[in-house]
C-alpha atoms as a PDB file:
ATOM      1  CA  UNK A   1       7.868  25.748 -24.016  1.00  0.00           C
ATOM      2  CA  UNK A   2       5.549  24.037 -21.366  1.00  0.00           C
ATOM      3  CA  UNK A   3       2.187  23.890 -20.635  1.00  0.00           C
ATOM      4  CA  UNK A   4       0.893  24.157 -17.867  1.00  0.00           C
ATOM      5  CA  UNK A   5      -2.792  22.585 -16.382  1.00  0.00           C
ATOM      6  CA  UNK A   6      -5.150  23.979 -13.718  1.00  0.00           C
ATOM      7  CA  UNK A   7      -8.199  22.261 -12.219  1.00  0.00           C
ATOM      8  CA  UNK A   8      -9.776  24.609 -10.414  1.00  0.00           C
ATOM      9  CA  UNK A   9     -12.838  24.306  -7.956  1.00  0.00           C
ATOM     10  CA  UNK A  10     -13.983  27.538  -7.163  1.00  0.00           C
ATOM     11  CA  UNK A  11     -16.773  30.243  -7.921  1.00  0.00           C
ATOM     12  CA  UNK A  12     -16.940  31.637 -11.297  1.00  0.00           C
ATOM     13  CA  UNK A  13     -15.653  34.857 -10.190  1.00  0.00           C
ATOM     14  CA  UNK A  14     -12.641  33.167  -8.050  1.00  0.00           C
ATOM     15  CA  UNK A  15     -11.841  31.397 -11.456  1.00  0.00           C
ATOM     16  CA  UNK A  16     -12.046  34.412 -13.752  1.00  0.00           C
ATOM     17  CA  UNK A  17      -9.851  36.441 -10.943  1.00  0.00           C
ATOM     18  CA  UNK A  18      -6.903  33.591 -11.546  1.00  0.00           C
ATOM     19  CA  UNK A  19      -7.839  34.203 -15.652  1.00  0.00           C
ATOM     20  CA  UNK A  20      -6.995  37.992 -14.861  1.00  0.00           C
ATOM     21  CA  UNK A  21      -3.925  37.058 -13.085  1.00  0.00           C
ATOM     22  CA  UNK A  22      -2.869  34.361 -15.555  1.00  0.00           C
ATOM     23  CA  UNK A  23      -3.153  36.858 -18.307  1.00  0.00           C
ATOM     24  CA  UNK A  24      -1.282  39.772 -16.408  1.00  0.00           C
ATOM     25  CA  UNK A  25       1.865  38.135 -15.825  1.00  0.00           C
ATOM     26  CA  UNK A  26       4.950  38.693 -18.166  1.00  0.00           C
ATOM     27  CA  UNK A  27       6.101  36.115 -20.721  1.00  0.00           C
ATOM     28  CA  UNK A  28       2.579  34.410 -20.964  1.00  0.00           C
ATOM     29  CA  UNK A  29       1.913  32.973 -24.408  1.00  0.00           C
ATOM     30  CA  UNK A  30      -1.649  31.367 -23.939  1.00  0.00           C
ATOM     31  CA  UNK A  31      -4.557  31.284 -21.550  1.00  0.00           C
ATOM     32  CA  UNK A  32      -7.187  29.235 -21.976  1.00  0.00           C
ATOM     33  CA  UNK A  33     -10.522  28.132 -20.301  1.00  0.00           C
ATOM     34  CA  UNK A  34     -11.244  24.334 -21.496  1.00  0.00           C
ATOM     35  CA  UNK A  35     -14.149  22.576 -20.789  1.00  0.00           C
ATOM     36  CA  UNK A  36     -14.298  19.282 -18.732  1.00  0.00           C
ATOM     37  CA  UNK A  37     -15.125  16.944 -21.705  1.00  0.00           C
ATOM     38  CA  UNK A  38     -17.016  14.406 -19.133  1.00  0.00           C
ATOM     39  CA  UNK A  39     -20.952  14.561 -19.258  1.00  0.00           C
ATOM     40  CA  UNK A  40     -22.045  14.792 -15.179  1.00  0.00           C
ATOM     41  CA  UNK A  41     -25.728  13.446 -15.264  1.00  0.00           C
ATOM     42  CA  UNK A  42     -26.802  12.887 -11.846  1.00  0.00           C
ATOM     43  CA  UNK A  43     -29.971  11.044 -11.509  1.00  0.00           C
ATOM     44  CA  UNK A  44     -32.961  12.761  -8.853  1.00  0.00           C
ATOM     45  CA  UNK A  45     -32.920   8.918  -7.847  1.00  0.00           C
ATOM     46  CA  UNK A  46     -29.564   8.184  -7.845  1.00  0.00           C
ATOM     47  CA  UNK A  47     -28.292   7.517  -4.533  1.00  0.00           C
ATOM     48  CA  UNK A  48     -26.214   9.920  -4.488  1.00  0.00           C
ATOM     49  CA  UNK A  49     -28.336  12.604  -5.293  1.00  0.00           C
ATOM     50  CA  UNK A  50     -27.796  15.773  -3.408  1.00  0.00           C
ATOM     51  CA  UNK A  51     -24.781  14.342  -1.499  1.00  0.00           C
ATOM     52  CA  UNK A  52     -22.418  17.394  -0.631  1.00  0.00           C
ATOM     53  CA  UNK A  53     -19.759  15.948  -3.642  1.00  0.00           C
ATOM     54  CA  UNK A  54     -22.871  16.636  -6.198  1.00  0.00           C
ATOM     55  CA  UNK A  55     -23.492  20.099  -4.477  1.00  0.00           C
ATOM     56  CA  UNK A  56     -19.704  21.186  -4.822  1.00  0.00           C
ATOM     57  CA  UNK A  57     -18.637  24.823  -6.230  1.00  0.00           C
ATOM     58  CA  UNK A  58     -17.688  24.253  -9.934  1.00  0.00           C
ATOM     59  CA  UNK A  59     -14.783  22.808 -10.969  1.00  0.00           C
ATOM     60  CA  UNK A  60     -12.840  24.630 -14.575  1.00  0.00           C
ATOM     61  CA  UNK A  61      -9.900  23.815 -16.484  1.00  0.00           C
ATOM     62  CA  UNK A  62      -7.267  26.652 -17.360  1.00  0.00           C
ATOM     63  CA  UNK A  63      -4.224  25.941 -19.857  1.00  0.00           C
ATOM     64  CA  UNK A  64      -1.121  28.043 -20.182  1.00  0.00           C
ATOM     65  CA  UNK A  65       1.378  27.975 -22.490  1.00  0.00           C
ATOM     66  CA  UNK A  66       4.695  29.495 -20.412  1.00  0.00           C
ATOM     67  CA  UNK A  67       7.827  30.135 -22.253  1.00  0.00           C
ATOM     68  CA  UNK A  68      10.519  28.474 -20.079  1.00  0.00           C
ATOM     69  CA  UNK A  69      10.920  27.081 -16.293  1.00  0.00           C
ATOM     70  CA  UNK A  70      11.115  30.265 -14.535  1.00  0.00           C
ATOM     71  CA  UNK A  71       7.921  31.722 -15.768  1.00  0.00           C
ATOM     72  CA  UNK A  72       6.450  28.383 -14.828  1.00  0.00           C
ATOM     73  CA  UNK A  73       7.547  28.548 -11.521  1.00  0.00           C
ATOM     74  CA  UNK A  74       6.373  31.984 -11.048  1.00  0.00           C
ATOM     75  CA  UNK A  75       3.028  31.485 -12.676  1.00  0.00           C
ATOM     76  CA  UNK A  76       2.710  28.397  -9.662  1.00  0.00           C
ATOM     77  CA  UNK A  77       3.397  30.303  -7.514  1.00  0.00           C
ATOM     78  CA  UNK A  78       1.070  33.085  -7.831  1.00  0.00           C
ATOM     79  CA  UNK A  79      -2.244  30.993  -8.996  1.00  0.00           C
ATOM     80  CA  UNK A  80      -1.375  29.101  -5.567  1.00  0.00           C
ATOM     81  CA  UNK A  81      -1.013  32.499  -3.268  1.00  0.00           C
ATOM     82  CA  UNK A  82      -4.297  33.688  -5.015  1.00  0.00           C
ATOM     83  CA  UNK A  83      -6.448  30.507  -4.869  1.00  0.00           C
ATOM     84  CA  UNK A  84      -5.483  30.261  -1.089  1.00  0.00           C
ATOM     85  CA  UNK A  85      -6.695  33.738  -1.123  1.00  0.00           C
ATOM     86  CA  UNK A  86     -10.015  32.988  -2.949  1.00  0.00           C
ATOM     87  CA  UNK A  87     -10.706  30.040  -0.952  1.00  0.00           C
ATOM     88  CA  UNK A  88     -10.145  27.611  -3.825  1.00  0.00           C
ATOM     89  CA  UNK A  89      -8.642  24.358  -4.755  1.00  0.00           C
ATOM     90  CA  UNK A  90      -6.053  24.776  -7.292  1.00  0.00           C
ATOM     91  CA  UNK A  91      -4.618  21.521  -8.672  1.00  0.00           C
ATOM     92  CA  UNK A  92      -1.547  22.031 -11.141  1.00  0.00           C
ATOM     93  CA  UNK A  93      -0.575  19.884 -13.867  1.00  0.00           C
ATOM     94  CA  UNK A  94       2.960  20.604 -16.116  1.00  0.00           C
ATOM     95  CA  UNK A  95       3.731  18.725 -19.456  1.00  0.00           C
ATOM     96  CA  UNK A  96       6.921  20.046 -21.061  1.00  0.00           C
ATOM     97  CA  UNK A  97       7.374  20.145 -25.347  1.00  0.00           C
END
């Protein structure tokens, strides 16, 4: 068993579309939305208040539990084809058991 990580930066709806997708596909065990455990406290003085970085779409963690390689590979793939499609980042993390 592996699990898989997404960060994704995207619109809520982009992210919840990948959700759907995550949780259509054959031989998933788990999906799960985590939250990003770091505080972001931006300062109105801080220098770089309203910089384009502090602006950015939202960013969301996703974890999967896939059964073996091949339904990693596929569930990659897919997230990757859609996000393109979505116009958001994807960024993919994979720890194996």
């Amino acid at each position: 068993m592996a699990l898989l990580r997404f960060r994704i930066a995207g619109d809520d709806d982009g992210v919840r579309a990948i959700i759907n997708l995550l949780q259509s596909i054959d031989g998933i065990e788990h999906v799960e939305e985590i939250d990003d455990l770091m505080p972001h406290m931006d300062d109105a003085d801080s220098s770089s208040a309203g910089l384009h970085d502090t602006r950015s779409a939202g960013t969301h963690g996703i974890e999967v539990d896939v059964p073996n390689a091949a339904t990693a590979r596929k569930v990659r793939e897919a997230v990757e084809a859609l996000a393109f499609d979505l116009d958001a980042l994807v960024e993919i993390e994979e720890d194996e058991d």
